[in-house]
Each structure stands twice: as structure tokens, then as C-alpha cells.
Protein backbone atom coordinates (compact mmCIF):
# COMPACT_ATOMS: atom_id res chain seq x y z
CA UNK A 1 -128.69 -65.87 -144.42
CA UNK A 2 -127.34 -65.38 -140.56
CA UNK A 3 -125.29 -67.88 -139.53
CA UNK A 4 -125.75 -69.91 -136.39
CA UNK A 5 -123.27 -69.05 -133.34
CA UNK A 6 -121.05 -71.91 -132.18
CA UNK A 7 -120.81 -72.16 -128.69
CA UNK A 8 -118.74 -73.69 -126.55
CA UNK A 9 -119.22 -75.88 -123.37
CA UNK A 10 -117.83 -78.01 -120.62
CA UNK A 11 -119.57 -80.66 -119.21
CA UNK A 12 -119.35 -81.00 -115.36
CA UNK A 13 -120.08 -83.15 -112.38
CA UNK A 14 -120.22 -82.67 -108.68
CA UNK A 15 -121.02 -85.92 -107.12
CA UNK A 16 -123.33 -86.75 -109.70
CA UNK A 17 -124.99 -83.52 -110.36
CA UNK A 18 -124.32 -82.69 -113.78
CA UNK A 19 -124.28 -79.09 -115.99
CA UNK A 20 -123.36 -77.43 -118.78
CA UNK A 21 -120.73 -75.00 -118.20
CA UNK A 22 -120.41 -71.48 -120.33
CA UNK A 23 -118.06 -69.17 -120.16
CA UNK A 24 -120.23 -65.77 -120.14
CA UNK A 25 -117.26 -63.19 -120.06
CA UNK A 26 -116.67 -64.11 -123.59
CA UNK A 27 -120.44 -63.96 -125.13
CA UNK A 28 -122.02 -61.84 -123.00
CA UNK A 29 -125.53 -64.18 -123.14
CA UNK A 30 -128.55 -62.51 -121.24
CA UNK A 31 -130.64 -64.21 -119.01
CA UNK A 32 -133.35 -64.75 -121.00
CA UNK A 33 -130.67 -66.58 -123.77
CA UNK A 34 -129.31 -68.62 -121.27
CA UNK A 35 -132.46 -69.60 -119.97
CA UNK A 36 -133.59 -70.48 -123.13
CA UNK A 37 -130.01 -73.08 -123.72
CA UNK A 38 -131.04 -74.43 -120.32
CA UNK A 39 -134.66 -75.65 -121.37
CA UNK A 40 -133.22 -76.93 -125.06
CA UNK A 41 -129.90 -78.57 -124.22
CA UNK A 42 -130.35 -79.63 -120.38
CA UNK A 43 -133.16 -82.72 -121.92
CA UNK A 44 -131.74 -85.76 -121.67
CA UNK A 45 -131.97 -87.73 -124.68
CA UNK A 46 -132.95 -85.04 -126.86
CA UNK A 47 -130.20 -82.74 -125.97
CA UNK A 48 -126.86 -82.29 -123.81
CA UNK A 49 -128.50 -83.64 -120.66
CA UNK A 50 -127.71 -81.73 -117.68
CA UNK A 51 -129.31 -80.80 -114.20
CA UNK A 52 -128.90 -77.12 -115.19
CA UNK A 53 -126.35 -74.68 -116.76
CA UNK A 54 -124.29 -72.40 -115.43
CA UNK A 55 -122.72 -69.35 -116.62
CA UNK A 56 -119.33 -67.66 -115.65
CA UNK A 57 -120.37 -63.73 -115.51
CA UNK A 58 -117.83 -61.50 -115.15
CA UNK A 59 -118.47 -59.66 -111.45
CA UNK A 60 -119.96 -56.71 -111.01
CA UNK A 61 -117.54 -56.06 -108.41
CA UNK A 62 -113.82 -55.68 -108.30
CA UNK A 63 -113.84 -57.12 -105.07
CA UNK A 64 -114.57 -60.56 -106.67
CA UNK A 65 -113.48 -62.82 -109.41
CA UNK A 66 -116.81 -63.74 -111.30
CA UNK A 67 -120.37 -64.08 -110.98
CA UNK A 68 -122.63 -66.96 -110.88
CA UNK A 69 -126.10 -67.64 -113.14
CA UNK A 70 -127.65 -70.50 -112.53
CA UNK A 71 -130.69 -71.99 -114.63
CA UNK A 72 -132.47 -75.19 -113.95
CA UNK A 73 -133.19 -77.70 -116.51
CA UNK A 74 -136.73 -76.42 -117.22
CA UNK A 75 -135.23 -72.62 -117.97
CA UNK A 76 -135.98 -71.43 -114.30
CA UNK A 77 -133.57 -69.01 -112.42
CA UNK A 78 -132.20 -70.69 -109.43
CA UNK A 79 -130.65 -68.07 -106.18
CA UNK A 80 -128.23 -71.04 -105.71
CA UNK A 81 -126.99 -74.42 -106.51
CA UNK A 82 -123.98 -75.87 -104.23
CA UNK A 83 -122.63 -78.49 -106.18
CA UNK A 84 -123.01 -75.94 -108.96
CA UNK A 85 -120.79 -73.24 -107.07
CA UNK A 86 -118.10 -75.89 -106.95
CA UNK A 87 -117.98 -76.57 -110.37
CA UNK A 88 -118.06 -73.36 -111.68
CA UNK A 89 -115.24 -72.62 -109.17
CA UNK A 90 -113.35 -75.37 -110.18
CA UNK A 91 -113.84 -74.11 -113.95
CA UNK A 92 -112.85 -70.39 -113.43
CA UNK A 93 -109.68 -71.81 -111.68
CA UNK A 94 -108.92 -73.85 -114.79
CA UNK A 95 -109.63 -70.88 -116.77
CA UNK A 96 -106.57 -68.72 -115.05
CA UNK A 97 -108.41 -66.92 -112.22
CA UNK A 98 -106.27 -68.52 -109.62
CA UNK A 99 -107.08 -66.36 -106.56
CA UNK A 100 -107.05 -68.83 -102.96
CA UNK A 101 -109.82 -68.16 -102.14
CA UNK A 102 -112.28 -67.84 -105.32
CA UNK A 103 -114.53 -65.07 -104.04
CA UNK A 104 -117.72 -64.68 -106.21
CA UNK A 105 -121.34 -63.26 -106.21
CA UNK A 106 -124.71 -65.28 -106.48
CA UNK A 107 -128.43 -64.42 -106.18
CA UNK A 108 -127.94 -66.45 -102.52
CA UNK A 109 -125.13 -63.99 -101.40
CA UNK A 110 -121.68 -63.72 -101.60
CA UNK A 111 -119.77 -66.85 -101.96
CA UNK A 112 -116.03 -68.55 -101.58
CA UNK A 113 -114.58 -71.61 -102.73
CA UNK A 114 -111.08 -73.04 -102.30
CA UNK A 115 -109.79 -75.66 -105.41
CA UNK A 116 -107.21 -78.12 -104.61
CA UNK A 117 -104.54 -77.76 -107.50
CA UNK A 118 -104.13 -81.18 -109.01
CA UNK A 119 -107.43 -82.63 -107.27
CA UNK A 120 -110.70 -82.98 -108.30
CA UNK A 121 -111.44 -81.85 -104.83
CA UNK A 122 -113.17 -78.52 -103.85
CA UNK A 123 -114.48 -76.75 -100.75
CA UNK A 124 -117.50 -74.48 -100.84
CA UNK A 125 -117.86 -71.89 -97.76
CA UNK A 126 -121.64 -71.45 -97.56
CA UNK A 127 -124.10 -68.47 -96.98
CA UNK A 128 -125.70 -69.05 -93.02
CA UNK A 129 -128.80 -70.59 -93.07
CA UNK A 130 -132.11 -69.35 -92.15
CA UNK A 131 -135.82 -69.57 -91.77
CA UNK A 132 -135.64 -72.76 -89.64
CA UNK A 133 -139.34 -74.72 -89.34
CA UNK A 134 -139.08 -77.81 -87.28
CA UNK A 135 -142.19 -78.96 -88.13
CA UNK A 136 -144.22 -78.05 -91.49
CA UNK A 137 -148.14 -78.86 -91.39
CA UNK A 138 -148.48 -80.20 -94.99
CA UNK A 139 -151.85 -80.35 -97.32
CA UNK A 140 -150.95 -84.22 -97.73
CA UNK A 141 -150.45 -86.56 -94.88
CA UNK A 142 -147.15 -88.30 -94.51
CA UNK A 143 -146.23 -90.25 -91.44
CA UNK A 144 -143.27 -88.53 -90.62
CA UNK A 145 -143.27 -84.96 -90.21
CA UNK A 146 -141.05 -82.47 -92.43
CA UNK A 147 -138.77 -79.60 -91.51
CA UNK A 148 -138.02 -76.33 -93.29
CA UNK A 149 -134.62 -74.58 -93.85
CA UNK A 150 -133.63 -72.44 -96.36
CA UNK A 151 -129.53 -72.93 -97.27
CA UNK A 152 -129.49 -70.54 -100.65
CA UNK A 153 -132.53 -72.13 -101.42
CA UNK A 154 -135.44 -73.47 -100.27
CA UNK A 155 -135.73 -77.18 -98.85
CA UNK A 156 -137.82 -79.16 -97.03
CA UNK A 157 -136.13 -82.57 -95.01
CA UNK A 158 -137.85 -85.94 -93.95
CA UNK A 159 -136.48 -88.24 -91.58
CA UNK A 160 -137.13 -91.52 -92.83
CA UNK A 161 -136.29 -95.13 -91.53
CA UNK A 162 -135.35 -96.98 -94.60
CA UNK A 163 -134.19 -94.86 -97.71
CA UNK A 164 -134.65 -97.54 -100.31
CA UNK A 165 -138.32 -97.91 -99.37
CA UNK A 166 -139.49 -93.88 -100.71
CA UNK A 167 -140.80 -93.24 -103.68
CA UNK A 168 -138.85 -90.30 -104.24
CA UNK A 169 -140.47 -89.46 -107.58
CA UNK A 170 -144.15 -88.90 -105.89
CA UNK A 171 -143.58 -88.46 -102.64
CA UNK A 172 -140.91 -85.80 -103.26
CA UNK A 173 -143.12 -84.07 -106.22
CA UNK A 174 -145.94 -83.62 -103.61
CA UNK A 175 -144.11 -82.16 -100.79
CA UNK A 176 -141.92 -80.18 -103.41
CA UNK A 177 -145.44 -78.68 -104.99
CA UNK A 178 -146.97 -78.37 -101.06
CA UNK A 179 -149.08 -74.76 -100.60
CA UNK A 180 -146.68 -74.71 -97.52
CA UNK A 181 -144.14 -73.58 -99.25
CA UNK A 182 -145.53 -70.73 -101.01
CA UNK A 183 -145.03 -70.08 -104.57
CA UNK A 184 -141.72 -70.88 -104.52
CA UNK A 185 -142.30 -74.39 -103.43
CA UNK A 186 -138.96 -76.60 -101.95
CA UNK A 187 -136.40 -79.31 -102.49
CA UNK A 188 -138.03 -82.60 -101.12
CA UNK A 189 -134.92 -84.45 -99.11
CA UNK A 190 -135.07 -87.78 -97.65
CA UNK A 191 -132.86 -88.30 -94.80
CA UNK A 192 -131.83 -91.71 -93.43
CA UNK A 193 -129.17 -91.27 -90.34
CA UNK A 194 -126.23 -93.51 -90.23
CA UNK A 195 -124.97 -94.89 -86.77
CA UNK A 196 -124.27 -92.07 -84.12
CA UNK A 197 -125.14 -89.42 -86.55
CA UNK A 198 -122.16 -88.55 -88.02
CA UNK A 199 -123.25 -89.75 -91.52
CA UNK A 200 -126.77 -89.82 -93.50
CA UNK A 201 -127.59 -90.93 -96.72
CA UNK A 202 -129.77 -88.43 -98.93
CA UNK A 203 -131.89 -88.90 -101.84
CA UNK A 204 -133.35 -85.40 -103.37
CA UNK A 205 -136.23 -84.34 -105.62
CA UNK A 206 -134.91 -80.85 -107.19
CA UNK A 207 -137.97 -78.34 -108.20
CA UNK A 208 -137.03 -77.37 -111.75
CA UNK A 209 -135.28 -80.03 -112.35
CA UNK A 210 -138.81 -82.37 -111.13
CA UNK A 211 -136.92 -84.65 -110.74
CA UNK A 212 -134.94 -86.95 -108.36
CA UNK A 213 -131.05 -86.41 -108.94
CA UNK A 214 -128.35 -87.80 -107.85
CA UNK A 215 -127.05 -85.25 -106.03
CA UNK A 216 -128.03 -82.02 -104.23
CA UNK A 217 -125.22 -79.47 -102.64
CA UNK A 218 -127.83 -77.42 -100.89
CA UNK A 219 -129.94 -80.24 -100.13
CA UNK A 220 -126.77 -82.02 -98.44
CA UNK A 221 -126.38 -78.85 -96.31
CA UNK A 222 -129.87 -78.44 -95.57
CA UNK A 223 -129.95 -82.27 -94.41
CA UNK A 224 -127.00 -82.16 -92.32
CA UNK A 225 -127.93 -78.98 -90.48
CA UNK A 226 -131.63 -80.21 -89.79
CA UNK A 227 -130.16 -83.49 -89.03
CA UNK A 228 -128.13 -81.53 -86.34
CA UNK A 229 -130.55 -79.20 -85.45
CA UNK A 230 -133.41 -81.90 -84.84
CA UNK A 231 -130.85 -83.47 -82.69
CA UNK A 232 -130.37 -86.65 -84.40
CA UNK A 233 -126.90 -86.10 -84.41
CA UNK A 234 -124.08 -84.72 -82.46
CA UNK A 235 -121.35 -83.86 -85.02
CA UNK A 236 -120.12 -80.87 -86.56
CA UNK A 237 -118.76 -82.93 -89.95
CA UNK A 238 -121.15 -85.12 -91.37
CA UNK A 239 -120.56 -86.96 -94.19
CA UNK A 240 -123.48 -87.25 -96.51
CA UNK A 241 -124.40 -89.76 -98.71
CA UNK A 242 -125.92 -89.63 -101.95
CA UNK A 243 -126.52 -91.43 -104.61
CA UNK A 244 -123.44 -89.92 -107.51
CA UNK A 245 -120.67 -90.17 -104.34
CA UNK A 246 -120.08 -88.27 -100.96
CA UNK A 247 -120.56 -84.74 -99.83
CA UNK A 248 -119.32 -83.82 -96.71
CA UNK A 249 -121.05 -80.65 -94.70
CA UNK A 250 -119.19 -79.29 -91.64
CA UNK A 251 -120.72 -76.33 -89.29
CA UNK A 252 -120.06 -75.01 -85.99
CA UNK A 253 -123.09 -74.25 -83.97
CA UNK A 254 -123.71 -71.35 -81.20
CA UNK A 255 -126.43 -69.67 -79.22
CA UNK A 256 -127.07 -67.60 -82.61
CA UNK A 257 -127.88 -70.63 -84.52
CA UNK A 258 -125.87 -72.64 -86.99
CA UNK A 259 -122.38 -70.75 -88.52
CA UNK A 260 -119.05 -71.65 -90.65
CA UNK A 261 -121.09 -74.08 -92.98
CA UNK A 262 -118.75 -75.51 -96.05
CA UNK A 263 -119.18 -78.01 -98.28
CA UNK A 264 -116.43 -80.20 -99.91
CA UNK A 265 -116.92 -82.96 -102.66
CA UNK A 266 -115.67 -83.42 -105.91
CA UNK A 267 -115.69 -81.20 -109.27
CA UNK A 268 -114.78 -82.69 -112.54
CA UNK A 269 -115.02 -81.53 -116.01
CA UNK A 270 -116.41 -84.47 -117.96
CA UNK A 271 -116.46 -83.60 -121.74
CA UNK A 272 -115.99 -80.97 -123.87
CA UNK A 273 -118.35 -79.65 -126.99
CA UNK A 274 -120.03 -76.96 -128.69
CA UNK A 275 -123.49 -76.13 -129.93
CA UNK A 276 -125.07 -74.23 -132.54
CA UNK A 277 -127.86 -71.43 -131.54
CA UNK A 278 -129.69 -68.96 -133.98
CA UNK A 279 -129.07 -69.08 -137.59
């Protein structure tokens, strides 16, 4: 009889964001297997409970230090998850690759992260965004209209008065699920702008998660730029806040559009564990 494989994982947050962490350069997992741990053991309640897994792949260059795989909770491929990149950074660091700056490879692009020795603290430098829509028609109606921006994945943004007051759960399934956005579909954020702009608060419904989380990386960026861009705001650090901590997204803008975007929040391992798979 073929015994099951034990398989060992770290549990990790970023600002409330949670995952299960392999490391890939060790089992050498395909897609599809991975895939298939992210649909068993991301269920809450019946298994791990995560927002997705990622894997540590070893790069396919040797002018970086790893590559990223990200799968959402339902099994999906993702091209890139933020607060993702910054725990997976902050786990290869742990590991021994040590390099200032991590440089690493994504489906998004090429990324870099700096970790803060000692600190749970971690800055992501960020692909530029593109495919800017001010205004989205939508197959539903909704009061306020919604913007487009892609920021290693796709999301759509709302402006929205009073943040307690949206049902995230439907209104973000049926913008996330909108013909608009093609087959892809998009991140639903709701955006609620804090004084002069130089501070939102954020609550996100993630496709494959189909869910609301607590926290979105991309969707932080992709608020704080459309935030900036609709000009709502002023600043070239905003602090965004959602609903597992604080995220703060800093840019410079020119006539080419927005550049320089990084992310920093915090990265911590959680637990430790292993599962069993095959057998």
C-alpha cells in the first residue's frame, strides 16, 4: 500500500489575508497538485482555512531568488496577489535567501521586496499599472459609478459615502461577475476617502476566493491609485485601511501615468503544520 506524503506548511498573514505557505524547491509539486491542496485545505472549517496558497518555486532565472505560484482558495491560478508577494518574501528570507532586495518572478511580472530583519514589516515594489477605465458601464445599476485598473490583476473600485452601509457580499459578487469585465471578471473594492485624501478605508470582494476578505494587497493599490487618479486625493502615500490592519501604497505620478508604486504592511508567519496527500 503507498503511503501518504507528509507535507509541510506555514501559515501566514498579511494584514489579515491569510495562506498556506509551501516550500516548492523541496517537492517539486506541479500546478495542477498545488491547485488541487488549494481547493482541499484553503476551506475553512473543513480544512486549513486560507485565502489561497502559495508556493516558493525555485526561479527559472539566475537573475532572481525564487518564483511565485499563487492559487486561490477555489484551485484557480492567480497572475498576482500583493499581500501574498510579501509573505512569501518574508518566508524565503526566513528560509536563508537573504538577498536586499528579494528579486523574484510572477505571472504579473517581475517583482522586489525588501524584509525588515527583526520586523514583521515588509515593502513590496509593484509592477506599473495599466488599463485605466474611469468609468465602467455595468449590466446592473449602482448609484455610483465604478472604475477599472488593472495592478497585477484585475479590479474594479467604487467610491462610496459610508463603508459600513455596503453589502459587500452581493454587491461585490455582482460587479465581480459583471460581462464588463470579460471572462476574467474583477476584484469588487469599496472605497470610502478619509479627510484630505491621504487615507481610505477598503473593504474587498476577491474572485476566487467569492468572498469578502479582510484584506486585499492589489486591491489596496488599485484603490489608492484610482483614488488619486479620480482626483479625490492629492497624496503620493496613502494609507489604506482595511479591515485585518493597515496597508500603506505610495506612487509618484507623471505625464506617463502613475510610476514607483510599493506597498508596505505586515508579514507574519502564524502557525506551523503538515498535511497528508495521496496514500
Amino acid at each position: 500500500m503507498k503511503r501518504a506524503l507528509v507535507v509541510e506548511f506555514t501559515k501566514m498573514t498579511g494584514a489579515g489575508n491569510d495562506f498556506i505557505v509551501i516550500d516548492n524547491r523541496f517537492f517539486h509539486f506541479t500546478d495542477e497538485e498545488l491547485a488541487a491542496f488549494a481547493a482541499r485545505f484553503c476551506k475553512r472549517r473543513l480544512g486549513i482555512g486560507a485565502d489561497g496558497l502559495l508556493a516558493l518555486n525555485p526561479a527559472t532565472s539566475s537573475e532572481h531568488h525564487f518564483r511565485m505560484r499563487y492559487f486561490n482558495a477555489d484551485g484557480s491560478p492567480a497572475t498576482m496577489c500583493g499581500n501574498g508577494a510579501r509573505c512569501l518574501a518574508k518566508f524565503a528570507y526566513e528560509g536563508g535567501v537573504e538577498a536586499s532586495p528579494l528579486v523574484f518572478e510572477t505571472d504579473a511580472g517581475v517583482y522586489r521586496a525588501e524584509v525588515t530583519a527583526g520586523s514583521d514589516r515588509v515593502r513590496l515594489s509593484m509592477t506599473d499599472p495599466r488599463d485605466y477605465r474611469p468609468v465602467v458601464r455595468l449590466s446592473h445599476t449602482r448609484d455610483a459609478p465604478v472604475s477599472f485598473i488593472w495592478t497585477g490583476t484585475e479590479h474594479a473600485v467604487t467610491f462610496v459615502d459610508n463603508l459600513d452601509d455596503i453589502d459587500v457580499e452581493r454587491e461585490g459578487s455582482q460587479i465581480r461577475r459583471d460581462p464588463a469585465f470579460g471572462a476574467h471578471g474583477a476584484n469588487a473594492n469599496f472605497v470610502e476617502v478619509l479627510g484630505e485624501g491621504d487615507a481610505i478605508r477598503l473593504r474587498t470582494f476577491e474572485k476566487g476566493v467569492e468572498a469578502e476578505t479582510l484584506a486585499c494587497g492589489t486591491g489596496a493599490v488599485a484603490s489608492a491609485i484610482v483614488t488619486r487618479l479620480a482626483r479625490r486625493s492629492r497624496a503620493s502615500s496613502i494609507d489604506v485601511h482595511v479591515r485585518g490592519g493597515m496597508l500603506r501604497v505610495s506612487f509618484s505620478r507623471d505625464d506617463d501615468g502613475i510610476r514607483n508604486v510599493e506597498m508596505e504592511g505586515p508579514a507574519e508567519a502564524i502557525f506551523r503544520g503538515s498535511f497528508e496527500w495521496g496514500g
